[in-house]
Structure formats: structure tokens, C-alpha cells
PDB file of N, CA and C in Angstrom:
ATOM      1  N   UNK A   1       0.820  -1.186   0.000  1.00  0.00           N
ATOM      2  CA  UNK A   1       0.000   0.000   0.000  1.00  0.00           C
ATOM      3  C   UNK A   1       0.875   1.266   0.000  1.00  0.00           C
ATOM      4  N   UNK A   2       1.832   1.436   1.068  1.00  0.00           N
ATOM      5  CA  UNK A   2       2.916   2.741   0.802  1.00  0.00           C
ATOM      6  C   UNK A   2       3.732   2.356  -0.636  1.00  0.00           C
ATOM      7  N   UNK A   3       3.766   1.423  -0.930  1.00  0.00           N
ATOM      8  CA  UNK A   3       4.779   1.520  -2.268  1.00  0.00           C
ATOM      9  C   UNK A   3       3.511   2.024  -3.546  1.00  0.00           C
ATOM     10  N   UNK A   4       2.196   2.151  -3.449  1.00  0.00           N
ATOM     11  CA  UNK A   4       1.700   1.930  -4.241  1.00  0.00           C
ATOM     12  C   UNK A   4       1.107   3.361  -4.555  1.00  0.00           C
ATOM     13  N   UNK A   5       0.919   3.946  -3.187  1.00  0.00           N
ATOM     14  CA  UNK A   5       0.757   5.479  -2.961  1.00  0.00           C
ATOM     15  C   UNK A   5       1.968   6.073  -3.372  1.00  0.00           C
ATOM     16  N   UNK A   6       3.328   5.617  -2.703  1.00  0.00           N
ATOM     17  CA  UNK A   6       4.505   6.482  -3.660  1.00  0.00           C
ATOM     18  C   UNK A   6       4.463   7.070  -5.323  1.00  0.00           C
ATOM     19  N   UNK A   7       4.417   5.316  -5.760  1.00  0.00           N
ATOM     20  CA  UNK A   7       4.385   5.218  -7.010  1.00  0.00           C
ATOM     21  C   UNK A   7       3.366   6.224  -7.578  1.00  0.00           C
ATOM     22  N   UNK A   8       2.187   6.291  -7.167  1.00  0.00           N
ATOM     23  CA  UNK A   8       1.135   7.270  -7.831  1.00  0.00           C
ATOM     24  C   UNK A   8       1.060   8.568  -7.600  1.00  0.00           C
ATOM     25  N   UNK A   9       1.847   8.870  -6.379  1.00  0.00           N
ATOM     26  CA  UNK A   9       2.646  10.509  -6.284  1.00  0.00           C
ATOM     27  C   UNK A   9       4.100  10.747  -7.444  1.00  0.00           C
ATOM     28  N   UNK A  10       4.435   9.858  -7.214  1.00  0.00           N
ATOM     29  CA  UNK A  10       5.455  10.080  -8.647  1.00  0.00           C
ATOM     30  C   UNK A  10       4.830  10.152  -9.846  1.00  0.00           C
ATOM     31  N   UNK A  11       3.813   9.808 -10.349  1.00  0.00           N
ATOM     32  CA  UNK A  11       3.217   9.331 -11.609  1.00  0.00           C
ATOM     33  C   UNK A  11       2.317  10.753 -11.472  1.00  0.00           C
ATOM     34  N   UNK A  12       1.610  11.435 -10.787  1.00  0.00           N
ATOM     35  CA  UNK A  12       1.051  12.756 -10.204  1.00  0.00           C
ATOM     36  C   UNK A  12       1.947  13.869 -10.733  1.00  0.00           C
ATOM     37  N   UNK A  13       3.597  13.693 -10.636  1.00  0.00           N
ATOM     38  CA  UNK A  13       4.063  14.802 -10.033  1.00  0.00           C
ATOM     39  C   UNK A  13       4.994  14.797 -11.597  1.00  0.00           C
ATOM     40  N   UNK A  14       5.755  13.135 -12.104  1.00  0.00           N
ATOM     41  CA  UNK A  14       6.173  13.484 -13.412  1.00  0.00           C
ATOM     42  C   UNK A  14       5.536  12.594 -14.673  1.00  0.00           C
ATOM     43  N   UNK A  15       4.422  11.930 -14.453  1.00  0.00           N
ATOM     44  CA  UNK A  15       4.119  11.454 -15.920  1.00  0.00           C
ATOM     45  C   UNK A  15       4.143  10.054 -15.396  1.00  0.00           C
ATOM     46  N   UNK A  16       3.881   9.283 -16.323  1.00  0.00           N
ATOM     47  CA  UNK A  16       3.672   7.446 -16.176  1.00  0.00           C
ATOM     48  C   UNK A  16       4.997   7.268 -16.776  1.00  0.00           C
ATOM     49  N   UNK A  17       5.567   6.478 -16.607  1.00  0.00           N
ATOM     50  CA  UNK A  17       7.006   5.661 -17.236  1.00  0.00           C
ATOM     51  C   UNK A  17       7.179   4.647 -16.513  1.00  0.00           C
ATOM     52  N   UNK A  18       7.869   3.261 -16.767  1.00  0.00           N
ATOM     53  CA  UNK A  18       8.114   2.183 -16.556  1.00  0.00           C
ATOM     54  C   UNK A  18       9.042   2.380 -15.599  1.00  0.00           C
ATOM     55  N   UNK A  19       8.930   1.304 -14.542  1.00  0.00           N
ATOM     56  CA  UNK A  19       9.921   1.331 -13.348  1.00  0.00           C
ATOM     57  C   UNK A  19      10.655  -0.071 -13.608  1.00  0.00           C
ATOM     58  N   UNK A  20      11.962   0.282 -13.133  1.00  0.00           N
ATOM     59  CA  UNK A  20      12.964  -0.704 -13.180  1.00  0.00           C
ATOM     60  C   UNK A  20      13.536  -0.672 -11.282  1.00  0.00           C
ATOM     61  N   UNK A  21      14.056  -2.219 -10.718  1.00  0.00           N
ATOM     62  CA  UNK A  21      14.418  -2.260 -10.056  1.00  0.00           C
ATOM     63  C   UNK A  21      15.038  -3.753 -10.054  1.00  0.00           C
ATOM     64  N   UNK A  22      16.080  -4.229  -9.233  1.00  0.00           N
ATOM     65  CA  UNK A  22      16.652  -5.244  -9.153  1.00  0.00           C
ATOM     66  C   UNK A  22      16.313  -6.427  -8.380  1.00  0.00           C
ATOM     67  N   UNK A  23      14.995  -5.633  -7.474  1.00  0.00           N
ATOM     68  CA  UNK A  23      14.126  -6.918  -7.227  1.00  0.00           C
ATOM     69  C   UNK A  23      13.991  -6.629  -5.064  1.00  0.00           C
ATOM     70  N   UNK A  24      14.703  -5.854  -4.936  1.00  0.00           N
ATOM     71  CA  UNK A  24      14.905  -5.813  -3.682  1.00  0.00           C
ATOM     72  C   UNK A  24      13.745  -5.121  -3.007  1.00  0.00           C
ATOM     73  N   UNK A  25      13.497  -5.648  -1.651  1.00  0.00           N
ATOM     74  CA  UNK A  25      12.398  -5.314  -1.104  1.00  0.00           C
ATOM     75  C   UNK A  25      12.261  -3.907  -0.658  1.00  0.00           C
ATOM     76  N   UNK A  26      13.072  -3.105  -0.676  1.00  0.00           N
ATOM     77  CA  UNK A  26      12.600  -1.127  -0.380  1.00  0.00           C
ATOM     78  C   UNK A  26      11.873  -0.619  -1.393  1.00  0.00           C
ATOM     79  N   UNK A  27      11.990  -1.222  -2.449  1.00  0.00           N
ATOM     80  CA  UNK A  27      11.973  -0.641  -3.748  1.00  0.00           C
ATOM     81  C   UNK A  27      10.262  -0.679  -4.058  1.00  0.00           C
ATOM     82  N   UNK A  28       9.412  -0.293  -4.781  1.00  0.00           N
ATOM     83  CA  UNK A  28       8.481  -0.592  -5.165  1.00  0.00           C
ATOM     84  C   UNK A  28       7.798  -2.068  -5.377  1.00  0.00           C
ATOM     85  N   UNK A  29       7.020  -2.526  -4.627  1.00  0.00           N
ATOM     86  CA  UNK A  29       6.515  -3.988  -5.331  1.00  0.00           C
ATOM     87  C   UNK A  29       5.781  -4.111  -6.668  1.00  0.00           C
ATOM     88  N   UNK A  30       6.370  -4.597  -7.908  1.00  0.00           N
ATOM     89  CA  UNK A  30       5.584  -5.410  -8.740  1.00  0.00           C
ATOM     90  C   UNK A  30       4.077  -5.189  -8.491  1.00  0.00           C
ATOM     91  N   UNK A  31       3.750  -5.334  -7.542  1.00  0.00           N
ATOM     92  CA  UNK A  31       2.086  -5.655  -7.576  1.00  0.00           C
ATOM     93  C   UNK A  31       1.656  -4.584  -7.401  1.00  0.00           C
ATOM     94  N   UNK A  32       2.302  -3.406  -6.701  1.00  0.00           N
ATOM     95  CA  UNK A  32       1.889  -1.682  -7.047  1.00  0.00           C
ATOM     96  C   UNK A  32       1.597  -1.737  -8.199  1.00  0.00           C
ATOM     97  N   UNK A  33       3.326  -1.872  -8.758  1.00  0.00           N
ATOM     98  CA  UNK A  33       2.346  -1.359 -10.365  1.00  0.00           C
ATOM     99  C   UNK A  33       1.848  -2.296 -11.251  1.00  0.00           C
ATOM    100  N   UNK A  34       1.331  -3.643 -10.873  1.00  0.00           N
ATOM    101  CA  UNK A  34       0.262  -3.787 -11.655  1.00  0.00           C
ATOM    102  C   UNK A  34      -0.940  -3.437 -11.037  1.00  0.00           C
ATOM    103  N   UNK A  35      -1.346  -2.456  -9.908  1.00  0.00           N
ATOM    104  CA  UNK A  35      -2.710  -2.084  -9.723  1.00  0.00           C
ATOM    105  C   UNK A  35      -2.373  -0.993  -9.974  1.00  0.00           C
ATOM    106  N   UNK A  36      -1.432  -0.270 -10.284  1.00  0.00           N
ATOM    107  CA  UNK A  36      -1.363   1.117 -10.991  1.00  0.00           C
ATOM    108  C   UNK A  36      -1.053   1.211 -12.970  1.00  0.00           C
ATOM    109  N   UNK A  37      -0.940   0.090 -13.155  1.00  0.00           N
ATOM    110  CA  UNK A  37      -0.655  -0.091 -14.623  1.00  0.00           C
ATOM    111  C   UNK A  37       0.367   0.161 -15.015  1.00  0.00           C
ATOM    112  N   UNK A  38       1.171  -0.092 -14.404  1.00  0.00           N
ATOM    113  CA  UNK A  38       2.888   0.568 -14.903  1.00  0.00           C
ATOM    114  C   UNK A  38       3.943  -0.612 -15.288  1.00  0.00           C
ATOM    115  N   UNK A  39       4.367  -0.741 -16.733  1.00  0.00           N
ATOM    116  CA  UNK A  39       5.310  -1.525 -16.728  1.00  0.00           C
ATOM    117  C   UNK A  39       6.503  -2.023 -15.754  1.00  0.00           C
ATOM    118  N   UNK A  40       6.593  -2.973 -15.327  1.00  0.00           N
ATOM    119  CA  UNK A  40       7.867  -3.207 -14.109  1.00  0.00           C
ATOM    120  C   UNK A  40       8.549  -3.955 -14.880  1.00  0.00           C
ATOM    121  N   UNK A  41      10.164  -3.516 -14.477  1.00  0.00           N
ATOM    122  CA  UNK A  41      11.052  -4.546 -15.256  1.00  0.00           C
ATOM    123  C   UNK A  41      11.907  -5.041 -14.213  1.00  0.00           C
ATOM    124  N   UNK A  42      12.440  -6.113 -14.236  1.00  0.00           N
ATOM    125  CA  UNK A  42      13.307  -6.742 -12.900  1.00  0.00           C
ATOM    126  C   UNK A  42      14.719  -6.532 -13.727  1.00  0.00           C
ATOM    127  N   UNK A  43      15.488  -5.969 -13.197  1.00  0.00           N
ATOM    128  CA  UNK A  43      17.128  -6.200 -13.409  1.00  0.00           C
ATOM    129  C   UNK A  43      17.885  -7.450 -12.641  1.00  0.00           C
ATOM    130  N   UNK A  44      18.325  -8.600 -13.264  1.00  0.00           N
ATOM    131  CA  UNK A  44      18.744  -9.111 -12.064  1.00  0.00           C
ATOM    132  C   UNK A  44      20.400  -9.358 -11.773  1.00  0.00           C
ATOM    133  N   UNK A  45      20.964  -8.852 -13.551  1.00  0.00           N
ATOM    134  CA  UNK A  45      22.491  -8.850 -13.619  1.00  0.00           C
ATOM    135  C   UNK A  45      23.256  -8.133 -12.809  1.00  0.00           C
ATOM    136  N   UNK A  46      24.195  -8.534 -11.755  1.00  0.00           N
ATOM    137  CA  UNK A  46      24.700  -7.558 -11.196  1.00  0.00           C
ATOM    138  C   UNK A  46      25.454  -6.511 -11.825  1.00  0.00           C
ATOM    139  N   UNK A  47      26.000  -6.175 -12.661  1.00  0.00           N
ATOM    140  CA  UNK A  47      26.646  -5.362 -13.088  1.00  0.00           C
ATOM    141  C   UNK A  47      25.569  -4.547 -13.128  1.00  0.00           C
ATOM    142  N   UNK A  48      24.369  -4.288 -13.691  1.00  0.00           N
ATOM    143  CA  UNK A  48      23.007  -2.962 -12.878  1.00  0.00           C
ATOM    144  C   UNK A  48      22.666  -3.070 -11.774  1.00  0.00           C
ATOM    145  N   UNK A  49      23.089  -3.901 -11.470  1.00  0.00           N
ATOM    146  CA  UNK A  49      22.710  -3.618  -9.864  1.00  0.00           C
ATOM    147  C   UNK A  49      23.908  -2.512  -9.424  1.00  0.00           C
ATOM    148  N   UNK A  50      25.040  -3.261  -9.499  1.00  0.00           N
ATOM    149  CA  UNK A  50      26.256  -2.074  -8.931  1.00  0.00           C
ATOM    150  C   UNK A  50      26.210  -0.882 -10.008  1.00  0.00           C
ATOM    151  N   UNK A  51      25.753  -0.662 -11.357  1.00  0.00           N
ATOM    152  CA  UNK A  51      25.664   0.423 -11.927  1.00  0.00           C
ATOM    153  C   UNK A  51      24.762   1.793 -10.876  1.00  0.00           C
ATOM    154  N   UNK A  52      23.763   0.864 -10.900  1.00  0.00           N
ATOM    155  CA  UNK A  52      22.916   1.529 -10.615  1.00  0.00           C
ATOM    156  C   UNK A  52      23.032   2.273  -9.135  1.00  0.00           C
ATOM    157  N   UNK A  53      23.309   1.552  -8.450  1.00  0.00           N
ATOM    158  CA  UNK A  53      24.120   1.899  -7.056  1.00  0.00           C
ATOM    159  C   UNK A  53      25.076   3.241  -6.931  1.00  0.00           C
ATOM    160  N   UNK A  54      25.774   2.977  -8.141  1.00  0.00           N
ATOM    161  CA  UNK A  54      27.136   4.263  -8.204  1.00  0.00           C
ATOM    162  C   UNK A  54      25.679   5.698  -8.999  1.00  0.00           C
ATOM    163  N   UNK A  55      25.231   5.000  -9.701  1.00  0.00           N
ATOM    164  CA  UNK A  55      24.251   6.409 -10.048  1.00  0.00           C
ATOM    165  C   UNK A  55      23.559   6.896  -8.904  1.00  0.00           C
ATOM    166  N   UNK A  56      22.897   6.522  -8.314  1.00  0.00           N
ATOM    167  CA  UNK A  56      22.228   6.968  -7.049  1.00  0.00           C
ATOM    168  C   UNK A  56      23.134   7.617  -5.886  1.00  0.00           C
ATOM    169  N   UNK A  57      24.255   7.134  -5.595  1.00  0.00           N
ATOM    170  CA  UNK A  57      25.246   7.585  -4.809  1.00  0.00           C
ATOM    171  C   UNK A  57      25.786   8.537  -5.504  1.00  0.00           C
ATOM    172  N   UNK A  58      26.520   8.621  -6.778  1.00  0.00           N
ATOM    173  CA  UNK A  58      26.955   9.794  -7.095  1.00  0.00           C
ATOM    174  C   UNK A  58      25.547  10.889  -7.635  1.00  0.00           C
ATOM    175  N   UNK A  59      24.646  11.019  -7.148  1.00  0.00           N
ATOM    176  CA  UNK A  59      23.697  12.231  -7.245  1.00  0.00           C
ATOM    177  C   UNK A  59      23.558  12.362  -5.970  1.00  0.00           C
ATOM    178  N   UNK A  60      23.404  11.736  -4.797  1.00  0.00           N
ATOM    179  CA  UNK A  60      23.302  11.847  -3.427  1.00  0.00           C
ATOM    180  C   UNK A  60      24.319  12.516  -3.390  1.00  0.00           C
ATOM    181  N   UNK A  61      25.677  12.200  -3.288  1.00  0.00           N
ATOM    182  CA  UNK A  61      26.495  12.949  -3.029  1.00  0.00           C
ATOM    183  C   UNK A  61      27.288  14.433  -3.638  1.00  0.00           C
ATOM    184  N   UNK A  62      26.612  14.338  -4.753  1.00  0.00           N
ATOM    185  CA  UNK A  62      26.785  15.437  -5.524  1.00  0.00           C
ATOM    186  C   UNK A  62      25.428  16.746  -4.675  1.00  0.00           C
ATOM    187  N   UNK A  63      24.234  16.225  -4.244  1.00  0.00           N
ATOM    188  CA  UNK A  63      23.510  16.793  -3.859  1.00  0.00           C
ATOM    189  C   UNK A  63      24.016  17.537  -2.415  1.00  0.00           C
ATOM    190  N   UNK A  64      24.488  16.530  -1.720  1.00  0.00           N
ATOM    191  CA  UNK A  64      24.870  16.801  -0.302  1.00  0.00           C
ATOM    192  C   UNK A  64      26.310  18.118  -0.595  1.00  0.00           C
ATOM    193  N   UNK A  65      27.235  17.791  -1.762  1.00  0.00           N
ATOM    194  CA  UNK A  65      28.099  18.943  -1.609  1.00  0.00           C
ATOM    195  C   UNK A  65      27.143  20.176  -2.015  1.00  0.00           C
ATOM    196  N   UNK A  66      26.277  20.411  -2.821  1.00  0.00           N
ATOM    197  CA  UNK A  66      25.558  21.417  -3.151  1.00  0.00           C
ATOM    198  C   UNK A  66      25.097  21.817  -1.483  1.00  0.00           C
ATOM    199  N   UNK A  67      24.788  21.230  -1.250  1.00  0.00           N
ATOM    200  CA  UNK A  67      23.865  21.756   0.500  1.00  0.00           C
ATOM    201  C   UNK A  67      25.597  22.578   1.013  1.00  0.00           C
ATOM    202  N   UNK A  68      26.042  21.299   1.040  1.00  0.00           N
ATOM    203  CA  UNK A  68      26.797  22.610   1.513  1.00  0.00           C
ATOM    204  C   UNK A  68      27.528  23.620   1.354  1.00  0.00           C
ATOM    205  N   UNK A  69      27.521  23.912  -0.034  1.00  0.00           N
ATOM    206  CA  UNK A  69      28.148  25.428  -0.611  1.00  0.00           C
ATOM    207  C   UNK A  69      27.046  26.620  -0.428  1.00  0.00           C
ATOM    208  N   UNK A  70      25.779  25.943  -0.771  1.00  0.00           N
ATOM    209  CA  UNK A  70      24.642  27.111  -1.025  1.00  0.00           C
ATOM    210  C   UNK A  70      23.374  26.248   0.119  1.00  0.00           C
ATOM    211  N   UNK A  71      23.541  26.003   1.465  1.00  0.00           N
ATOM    212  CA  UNK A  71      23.044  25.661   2.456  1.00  0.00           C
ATOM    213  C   UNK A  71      21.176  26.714   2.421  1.00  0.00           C
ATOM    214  N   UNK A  72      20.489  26.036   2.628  1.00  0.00           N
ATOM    215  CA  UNK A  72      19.357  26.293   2.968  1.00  0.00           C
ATOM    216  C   UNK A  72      19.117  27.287   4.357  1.00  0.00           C
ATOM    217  N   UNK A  73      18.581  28.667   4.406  1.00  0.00           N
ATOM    218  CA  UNK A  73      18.746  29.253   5.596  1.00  0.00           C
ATOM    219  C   UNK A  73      17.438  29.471   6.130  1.00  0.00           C
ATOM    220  N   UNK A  74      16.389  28.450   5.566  1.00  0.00           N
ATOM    221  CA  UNK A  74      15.136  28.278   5.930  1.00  0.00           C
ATOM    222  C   UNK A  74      14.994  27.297   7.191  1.00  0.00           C
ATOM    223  N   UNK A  75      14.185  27.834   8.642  1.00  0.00           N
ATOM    224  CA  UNK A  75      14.309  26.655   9.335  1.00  0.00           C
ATOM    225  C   UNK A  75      13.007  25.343   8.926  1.00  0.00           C
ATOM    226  N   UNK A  76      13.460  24.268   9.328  1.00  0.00           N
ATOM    227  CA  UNK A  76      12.584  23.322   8.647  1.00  0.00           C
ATOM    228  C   UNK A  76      12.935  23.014   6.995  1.00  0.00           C
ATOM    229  N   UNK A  77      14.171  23.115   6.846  1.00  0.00           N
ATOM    230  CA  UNK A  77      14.258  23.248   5.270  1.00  0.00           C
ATOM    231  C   UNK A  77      13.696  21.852   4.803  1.00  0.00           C
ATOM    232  N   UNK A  78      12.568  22.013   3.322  1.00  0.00           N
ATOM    233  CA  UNK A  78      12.786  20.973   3.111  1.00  0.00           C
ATOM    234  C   UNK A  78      13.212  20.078   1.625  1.00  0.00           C
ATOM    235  N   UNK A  79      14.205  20.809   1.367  1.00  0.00           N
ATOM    236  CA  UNK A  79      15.310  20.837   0.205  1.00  0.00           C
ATOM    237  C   UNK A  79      14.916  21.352  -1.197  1.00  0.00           C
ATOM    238  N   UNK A  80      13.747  22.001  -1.047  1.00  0.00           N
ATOM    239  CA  UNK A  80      13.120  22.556  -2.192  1.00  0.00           C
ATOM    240  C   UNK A  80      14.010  23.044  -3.781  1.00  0.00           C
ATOM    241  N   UNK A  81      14.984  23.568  -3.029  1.00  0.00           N
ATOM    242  CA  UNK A  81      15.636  24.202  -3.989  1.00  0.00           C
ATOM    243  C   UNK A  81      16.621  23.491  -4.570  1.00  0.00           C
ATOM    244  N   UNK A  82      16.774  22.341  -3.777  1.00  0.00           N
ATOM    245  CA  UNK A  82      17.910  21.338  -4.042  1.00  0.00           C
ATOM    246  C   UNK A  82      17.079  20.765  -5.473  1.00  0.00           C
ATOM    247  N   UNK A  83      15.983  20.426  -5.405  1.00  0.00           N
ATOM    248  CA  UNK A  83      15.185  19.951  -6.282  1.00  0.00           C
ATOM    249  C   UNK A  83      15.606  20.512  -7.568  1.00  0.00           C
ATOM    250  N   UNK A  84      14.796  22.324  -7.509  1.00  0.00           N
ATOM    251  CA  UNK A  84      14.472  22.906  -8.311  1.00  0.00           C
ATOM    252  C   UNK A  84      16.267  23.446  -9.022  1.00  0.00           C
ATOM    253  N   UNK A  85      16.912  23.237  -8.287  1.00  0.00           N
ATOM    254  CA  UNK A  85      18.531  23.496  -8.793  1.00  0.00           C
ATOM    255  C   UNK A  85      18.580  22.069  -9.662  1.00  0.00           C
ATOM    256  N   UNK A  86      18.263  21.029  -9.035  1.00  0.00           N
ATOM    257  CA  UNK A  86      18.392  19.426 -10.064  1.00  0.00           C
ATOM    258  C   UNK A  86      17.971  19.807 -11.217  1.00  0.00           C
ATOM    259  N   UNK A  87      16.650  20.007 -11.195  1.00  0.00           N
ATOM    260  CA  UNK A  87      15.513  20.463 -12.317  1.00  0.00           C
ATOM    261  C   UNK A  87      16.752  21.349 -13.578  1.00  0.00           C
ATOM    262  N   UNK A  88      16.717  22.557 -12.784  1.00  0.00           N
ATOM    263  CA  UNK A  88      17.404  23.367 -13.984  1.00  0.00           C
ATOM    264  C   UNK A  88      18.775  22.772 -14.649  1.00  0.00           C
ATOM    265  N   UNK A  89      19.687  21.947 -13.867  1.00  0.00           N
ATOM    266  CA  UNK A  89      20.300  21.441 -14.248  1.00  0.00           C
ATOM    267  C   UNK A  89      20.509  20.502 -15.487  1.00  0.00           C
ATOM    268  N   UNK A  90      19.357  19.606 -14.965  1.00  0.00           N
ATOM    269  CA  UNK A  90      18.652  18.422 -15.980  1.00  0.00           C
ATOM    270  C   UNK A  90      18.202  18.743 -16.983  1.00  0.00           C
ATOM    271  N   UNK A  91      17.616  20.022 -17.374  1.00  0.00           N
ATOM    272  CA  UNK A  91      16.927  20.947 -18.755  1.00  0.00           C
ATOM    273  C   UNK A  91      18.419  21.519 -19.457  1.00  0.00           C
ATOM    274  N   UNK A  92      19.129  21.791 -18.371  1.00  0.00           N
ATOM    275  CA  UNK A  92      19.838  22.485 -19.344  1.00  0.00           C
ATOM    276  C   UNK A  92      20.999  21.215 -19.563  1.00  0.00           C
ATOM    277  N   UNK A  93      21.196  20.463 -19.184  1.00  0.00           N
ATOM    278  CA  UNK A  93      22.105  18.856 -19.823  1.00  0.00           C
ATOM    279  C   UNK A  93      21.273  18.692 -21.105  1.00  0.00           C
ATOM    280  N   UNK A  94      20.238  18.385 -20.652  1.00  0.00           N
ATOM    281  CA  UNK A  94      19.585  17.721 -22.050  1.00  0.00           C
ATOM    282  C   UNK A  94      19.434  18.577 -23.252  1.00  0.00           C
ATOM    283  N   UNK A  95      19.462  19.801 -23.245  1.00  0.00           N
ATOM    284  CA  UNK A  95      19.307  20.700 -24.016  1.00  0.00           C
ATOM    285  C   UNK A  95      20.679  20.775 -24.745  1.00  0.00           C
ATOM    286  N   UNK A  96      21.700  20.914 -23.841  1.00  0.00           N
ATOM    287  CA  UNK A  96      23.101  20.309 -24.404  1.00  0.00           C
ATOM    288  C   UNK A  96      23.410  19.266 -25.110  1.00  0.00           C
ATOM    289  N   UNK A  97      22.783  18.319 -24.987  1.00  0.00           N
ATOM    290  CA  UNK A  97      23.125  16.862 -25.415  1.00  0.00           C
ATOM    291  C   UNK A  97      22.076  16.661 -26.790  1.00  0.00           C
ATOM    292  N   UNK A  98      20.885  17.853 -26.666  1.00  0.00           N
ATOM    293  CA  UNK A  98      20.147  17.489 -28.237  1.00  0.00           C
ATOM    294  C   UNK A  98      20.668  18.736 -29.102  1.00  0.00           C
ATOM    295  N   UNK A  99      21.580  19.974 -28.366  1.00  0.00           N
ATOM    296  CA  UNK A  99      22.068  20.895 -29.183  1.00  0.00           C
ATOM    297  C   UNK A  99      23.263  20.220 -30.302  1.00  0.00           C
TER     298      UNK A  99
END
């Protein structure tokens, strides 16, 4: 039920697209999205598994040095801008990469 509500706040917030995961239990269950209609794909080769690992860690940690050059001076922060800095980032990569 929480994986299934996630999933449909993500799908709310950017669009429907197929979820991939390696099968592990934090992750979304399969059966979310087949009561949400969403393609699921299982990865089970490790080499995506550890790919995928270094992608998530190197944006975590790329995020966390951002906090702390340009730190939030809101109390209760709740990383809003960290977001909306990703965001602009991500428009302007891709905009690069189809220029």
C-alpha cells in the first residue's frame, strides 16, 4: 500500500514511465504497479545492480556537496531548492546533449 501510494505521487508529479528495479524489497513492489498499470522490469544482472548503485550515490552525493556550498537558511528546510537546482540542471544537460 505505501509503495503503491509512492508510485502514484510520482506518476502525479512526473508522468507514467516504466519502473525498473533489481528486485529488492525497499523498492516498489511489482504488484503496485500492476494495480497502478505501470510496466515493471526486474534487473537481475549484477553489473546494474552495482551500476545503478554508483548512479544513485553519485547524485546523493553530488547533492549533499551542493547543500553545503549554497546551504538552505530556511528553518525546517525541506530541500526545495535542491530539487528545483536538479531540475534546472537536468533541462539544461539535455538541451546540451540534443544541441
Amino acid at each position: 500500500m505505501v509503495a503503491e501510494r509512492f508510485l502514484s505521487n510520482v506518476i502525479k508529479d512526473y508522468g507514467e514511465h516504466p519502473v525498473s528495479t533489481d528486485g529488492g524489497t525497499w523498492y516498489p513492489s511489482p504488484q503496485a504497479c500492476r494495480l497502478l498499470k505501470i510496466n515493471h522490469h526486474l534487473h537481475i544482472l549484477l553489473w546494474r545492480k552495482v551500476s545503478l548503485f554508483k548512479e544513485l550515490s553519485s547524485i546523493k552525493d553530488r547533492t549533499e556537496c551542493f547543500d553545503d556550498y549554497f546551504p538552505c537558511r530556511k528553518k525546517k528546510c525541506k530541500l526545495k531548492y535542491v530539487k528545483q537546482w536538479f531540475n534546472l540542471f537536468a533541462n539544461y544537460y539535455n538541451k546540451e546533449i540534443i544541441s
